[in-house]
N, C-alpha and C. Protein backbone atom coordinates (compact mmCIF):
# COMPACT_ATOMS: atom_id res chain seq x y z
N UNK A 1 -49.48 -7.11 17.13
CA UNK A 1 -50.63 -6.98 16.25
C UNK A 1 -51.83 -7.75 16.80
N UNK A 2 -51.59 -8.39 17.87
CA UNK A 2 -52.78 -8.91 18.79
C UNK A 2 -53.68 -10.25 18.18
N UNK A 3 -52.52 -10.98 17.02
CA UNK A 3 -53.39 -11.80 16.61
C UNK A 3 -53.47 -11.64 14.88
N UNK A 4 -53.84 -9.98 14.51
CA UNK A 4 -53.88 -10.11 13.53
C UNK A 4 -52.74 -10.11 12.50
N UNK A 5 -53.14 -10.51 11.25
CA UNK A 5 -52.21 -10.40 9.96
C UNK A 5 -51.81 -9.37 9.48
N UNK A 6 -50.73 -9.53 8.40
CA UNK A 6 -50.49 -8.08 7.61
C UNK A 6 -50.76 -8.22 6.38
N UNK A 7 -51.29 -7.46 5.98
CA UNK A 7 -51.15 -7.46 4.37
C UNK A 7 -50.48 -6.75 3.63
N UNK A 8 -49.67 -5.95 4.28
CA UNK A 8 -48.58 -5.60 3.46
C UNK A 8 -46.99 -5.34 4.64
N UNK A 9 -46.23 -5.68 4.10
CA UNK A 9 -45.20 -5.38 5.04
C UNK A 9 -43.98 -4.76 3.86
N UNK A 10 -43.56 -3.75 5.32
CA UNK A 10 -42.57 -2.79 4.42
C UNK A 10 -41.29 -3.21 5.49
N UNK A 11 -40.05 -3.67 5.39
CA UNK A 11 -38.77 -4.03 6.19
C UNK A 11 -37.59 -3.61 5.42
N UNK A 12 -36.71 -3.56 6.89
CA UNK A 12 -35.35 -3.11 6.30
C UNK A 12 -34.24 -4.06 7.38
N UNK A 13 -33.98 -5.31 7.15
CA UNK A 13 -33.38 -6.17 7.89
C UNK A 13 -31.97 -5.43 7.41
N UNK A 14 -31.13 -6.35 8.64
CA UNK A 14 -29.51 -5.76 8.26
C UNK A 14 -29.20 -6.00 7.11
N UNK A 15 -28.46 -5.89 6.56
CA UNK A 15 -27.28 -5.85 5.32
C UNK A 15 -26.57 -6.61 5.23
N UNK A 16 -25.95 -7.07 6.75
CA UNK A 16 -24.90 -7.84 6.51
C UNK A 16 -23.75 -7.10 5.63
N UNK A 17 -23.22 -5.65 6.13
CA UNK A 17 -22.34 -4.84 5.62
C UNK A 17 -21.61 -4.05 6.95
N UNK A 18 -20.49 -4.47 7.13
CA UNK A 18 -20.08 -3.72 7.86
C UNK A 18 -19.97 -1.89 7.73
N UNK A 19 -19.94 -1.14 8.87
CA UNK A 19 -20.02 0.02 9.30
C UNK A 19 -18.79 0.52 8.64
N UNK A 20 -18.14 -0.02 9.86
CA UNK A 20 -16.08 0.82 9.26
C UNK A 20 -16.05 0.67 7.57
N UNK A 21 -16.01 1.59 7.21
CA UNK A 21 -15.40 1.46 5.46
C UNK A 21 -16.98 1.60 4.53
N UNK A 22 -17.43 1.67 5.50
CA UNK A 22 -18.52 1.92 3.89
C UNK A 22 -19.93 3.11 4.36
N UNK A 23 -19.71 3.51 6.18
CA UNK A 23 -20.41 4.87 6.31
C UNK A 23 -19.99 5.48 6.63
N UNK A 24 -19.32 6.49 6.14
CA UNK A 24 -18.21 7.77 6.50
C UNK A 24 -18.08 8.78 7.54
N UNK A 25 -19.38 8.81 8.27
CA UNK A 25 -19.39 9.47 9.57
C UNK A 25 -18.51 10.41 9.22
N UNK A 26 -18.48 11.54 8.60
CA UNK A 26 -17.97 12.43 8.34
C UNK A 26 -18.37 13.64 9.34
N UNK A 27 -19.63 13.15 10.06
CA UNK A 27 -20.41 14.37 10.64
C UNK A 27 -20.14 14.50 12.14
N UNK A 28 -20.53 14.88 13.13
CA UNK A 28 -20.50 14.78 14.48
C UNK A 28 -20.68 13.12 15.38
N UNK A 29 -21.71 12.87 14.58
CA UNK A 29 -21.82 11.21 15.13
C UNK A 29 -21.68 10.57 14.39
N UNK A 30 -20.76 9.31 15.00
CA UNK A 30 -20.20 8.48 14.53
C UNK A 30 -21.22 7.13 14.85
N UNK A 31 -21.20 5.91 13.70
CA UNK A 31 -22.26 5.09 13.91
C UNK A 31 -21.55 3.96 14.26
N UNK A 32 -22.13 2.77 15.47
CA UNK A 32 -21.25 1.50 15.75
C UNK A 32 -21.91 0.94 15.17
N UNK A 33 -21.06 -0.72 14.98
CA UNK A 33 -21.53 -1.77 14.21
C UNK A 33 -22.21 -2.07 14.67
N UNK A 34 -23.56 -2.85 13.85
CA UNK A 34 -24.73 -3.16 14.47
C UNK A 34 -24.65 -4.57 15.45
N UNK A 35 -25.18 -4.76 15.87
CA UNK A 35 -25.53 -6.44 17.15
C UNK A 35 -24.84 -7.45 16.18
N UNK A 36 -25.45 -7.57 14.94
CA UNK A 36 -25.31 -8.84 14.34
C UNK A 36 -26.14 -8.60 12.62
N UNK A 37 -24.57 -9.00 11.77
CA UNK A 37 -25.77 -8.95 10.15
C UNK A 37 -24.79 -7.65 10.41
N UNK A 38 -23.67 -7.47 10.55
CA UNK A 38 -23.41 -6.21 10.28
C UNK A 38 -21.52 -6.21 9.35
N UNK A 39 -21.32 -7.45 8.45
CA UNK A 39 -20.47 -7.96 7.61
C UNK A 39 -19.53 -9.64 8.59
N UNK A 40 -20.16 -9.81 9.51
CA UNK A 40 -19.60 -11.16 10.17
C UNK A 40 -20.37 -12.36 9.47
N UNK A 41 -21.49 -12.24 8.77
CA UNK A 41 -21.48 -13.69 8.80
C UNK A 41 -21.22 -13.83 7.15
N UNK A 42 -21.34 -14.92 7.12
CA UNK A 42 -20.86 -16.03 5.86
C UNK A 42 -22.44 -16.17 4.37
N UNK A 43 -21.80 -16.27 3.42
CA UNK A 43 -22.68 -16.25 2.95
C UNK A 43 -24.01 -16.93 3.15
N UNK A 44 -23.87 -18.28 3.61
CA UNK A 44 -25.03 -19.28 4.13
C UNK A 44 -25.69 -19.12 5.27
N UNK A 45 -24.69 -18.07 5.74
CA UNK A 45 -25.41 -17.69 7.04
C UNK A 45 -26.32 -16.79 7.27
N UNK A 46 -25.76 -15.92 6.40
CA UNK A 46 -26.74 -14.69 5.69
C UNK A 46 -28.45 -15.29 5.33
N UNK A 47 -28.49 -16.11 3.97
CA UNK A 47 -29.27 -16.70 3.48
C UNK A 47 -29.82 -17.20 4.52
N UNK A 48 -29.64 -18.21 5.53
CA UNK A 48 -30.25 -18.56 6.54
C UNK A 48 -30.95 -17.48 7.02
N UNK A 49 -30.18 -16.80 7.52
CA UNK A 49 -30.42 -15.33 8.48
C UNK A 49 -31.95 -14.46 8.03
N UNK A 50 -31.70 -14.59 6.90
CA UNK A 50 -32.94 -14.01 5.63
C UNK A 50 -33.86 -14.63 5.81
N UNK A 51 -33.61 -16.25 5.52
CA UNK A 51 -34.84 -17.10 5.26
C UNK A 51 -35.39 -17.06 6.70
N UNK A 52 -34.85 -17.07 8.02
CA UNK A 52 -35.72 -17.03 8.94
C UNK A 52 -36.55 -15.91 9.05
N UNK A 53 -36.36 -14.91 9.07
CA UNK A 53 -36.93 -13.48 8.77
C UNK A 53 -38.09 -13.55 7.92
N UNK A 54 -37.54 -13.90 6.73
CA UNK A 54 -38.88 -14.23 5.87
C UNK A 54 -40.17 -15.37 5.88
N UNK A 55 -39.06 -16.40 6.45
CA UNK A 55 -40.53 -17.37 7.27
C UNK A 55 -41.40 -16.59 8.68
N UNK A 56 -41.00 -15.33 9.32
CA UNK A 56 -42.02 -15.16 10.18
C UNK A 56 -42.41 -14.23 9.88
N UNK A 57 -41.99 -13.41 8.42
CA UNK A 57 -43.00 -12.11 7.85
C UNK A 57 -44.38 -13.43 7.31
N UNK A 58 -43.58 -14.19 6.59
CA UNK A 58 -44.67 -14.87 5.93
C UNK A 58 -46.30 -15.16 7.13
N UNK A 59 -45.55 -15.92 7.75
CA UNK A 59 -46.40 -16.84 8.65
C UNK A 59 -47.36 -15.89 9.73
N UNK A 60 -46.43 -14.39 9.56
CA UNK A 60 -47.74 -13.38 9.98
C UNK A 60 -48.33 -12.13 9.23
N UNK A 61 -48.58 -12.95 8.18
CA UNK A 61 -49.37 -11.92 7.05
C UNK A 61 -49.99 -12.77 6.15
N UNK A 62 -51.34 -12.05 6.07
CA UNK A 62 -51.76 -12.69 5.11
C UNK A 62 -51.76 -13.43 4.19
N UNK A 63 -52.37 -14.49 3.32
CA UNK A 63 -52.07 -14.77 2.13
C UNK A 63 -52.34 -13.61 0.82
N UNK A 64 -51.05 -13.92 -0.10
CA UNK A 64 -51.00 -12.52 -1.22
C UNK A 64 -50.55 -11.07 -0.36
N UNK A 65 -50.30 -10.90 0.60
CA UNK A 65 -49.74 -9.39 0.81
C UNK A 65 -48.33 -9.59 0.24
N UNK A 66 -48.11 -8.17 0.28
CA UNK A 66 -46.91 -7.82 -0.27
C UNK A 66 -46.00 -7.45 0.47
N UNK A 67 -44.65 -7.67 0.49
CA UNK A 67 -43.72 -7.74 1.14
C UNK A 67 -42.38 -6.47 0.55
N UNK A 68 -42.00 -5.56 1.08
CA UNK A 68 -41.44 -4.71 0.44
C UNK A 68 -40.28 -4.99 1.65
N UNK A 69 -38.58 -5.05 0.93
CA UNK A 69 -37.92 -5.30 1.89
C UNK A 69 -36.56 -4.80 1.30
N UNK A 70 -36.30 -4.08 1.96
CA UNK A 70 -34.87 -3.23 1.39
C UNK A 70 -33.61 -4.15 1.51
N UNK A 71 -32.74 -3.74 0.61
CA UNK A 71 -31.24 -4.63 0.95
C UNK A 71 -30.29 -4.13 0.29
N UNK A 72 -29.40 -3.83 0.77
CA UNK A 72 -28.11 -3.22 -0.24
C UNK A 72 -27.55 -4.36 -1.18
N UNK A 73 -27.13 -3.45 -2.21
CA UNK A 73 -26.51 -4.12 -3.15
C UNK A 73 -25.78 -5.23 -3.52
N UNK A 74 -25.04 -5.06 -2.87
CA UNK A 74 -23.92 -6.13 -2.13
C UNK A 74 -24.61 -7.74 -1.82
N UNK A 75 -25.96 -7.60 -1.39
CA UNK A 75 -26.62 -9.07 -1.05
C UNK A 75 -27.84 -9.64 -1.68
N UNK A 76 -27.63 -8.78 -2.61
CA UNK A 76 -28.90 -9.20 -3.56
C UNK A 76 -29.31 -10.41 -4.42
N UNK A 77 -28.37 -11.25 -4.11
CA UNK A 77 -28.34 -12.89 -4.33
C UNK A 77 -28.72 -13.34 -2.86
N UNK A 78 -28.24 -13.16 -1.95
CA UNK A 78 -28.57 -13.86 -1.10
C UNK A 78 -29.96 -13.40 -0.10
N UNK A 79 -30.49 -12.26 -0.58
CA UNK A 79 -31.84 -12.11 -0.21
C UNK A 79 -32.97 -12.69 -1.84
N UNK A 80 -33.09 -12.74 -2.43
CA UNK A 80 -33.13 -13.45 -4.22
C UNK A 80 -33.34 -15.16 -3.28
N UNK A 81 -32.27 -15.60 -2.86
CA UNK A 81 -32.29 -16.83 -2.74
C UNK A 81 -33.35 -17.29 -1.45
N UNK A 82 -33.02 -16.70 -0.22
CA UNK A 82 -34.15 -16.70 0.92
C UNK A 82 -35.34 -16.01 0.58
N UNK A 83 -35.78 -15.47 -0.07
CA UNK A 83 -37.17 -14.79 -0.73
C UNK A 83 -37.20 -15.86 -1.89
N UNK A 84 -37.06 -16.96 -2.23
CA UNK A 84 -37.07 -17.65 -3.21
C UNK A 84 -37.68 -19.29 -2.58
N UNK A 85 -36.66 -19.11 -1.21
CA UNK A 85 -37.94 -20.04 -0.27
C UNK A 85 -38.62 -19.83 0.58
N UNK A 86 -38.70 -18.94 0.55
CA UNK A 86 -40.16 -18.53 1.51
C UNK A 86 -41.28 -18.06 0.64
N UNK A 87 -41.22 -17.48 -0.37
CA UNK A 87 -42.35 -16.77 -0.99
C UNK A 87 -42.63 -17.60 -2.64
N UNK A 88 -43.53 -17.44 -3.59
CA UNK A 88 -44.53 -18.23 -4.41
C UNK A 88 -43.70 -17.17 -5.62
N UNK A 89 -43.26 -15.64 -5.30
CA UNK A 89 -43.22 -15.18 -6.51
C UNK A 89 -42.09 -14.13 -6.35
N UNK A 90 -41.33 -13.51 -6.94
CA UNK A 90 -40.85 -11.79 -7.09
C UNK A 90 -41.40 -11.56 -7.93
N UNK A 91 -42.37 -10.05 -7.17
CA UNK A 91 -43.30 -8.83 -7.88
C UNK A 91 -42.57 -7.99 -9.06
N UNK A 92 -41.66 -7.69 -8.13
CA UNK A 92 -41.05 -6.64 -8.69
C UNK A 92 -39.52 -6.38 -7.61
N UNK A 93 -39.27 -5.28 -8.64
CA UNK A 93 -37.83 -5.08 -8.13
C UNK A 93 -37.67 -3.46 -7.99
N UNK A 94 -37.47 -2.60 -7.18
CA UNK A 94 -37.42 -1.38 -7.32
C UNK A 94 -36.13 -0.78 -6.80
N UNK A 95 -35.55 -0.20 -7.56
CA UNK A 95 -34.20 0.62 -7.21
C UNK A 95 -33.95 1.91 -6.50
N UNK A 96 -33.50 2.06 -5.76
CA UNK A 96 -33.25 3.55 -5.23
C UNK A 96 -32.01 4.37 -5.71
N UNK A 97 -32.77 4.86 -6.88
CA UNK A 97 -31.56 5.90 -7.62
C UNK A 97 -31.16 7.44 -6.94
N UNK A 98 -30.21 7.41 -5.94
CA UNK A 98 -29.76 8.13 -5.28
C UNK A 98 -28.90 9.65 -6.17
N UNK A 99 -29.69 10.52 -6.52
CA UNK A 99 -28.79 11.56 -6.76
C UNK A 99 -27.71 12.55 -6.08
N UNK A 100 -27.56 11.75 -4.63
CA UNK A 100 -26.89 12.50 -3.42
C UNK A 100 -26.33 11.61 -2.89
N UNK A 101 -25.07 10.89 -2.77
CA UNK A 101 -24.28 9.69 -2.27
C UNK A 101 -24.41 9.97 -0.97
N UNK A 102 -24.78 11.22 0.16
CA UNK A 102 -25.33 11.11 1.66
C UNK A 102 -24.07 10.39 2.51
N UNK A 103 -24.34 9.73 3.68
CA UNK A 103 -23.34 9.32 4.03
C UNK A 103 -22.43 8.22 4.24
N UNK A 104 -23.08 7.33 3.04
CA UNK A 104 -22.56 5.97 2.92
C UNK A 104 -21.41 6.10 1.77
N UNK A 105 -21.75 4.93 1.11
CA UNK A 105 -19.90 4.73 0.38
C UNK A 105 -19.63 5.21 -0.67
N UNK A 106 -20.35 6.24 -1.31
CA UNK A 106 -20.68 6.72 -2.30
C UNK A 106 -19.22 8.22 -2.12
């Protein structure tokens, strides 16, 4: 970004959910586990894992932008808790009501 800030950021960090058992690759391709954040680490590690992430969205975006950051279900305390020290507020909360379970664990 050459310097500049964001004022809004949209992310989708890992999950911290493993692959095997919860995306069914039912189809021609099959998906591997990701590098890392992909059900190995520990809860504190997670939270860590988060809070660093979120200290360098912070530290390159504006003051007051908004931060939109996806997370499965499963970790929604422990992104709650690292978005709790890094940031002043939660906006909001928005759900993705899936009428098509697709190819995850549904």
């Amino acid at each position: 970004m050459e310097g500049e800030k964001a004022e809004m950021v949209f992310t989708d960090p890992p999950y911290n959910v493993a692959i095997a058992g919860n995306v069914s690759g039912l189809g021609k391709i099959k998906h591997n586990e990701f590098a890392m954040a992909s059900g190995d680490m520990t809860r504190a590690e997670f939270v860590a894992f988060l809070s660093g992430a979120f200290a360098n969205l912070v530290a390159h975006s504006v003051d007051g932008s908004i931060h939109f950051v996806c997370m499965d279900w499963r970790h929604m305390g422990e992104m709650l808790e690292a978005g709790a020290a890094n940031y002043a507020e939660l906006k909001n909360l928005i759900v993705w009501a899936k009428d098509n379970g697709g190819m995850g664990a549904f």
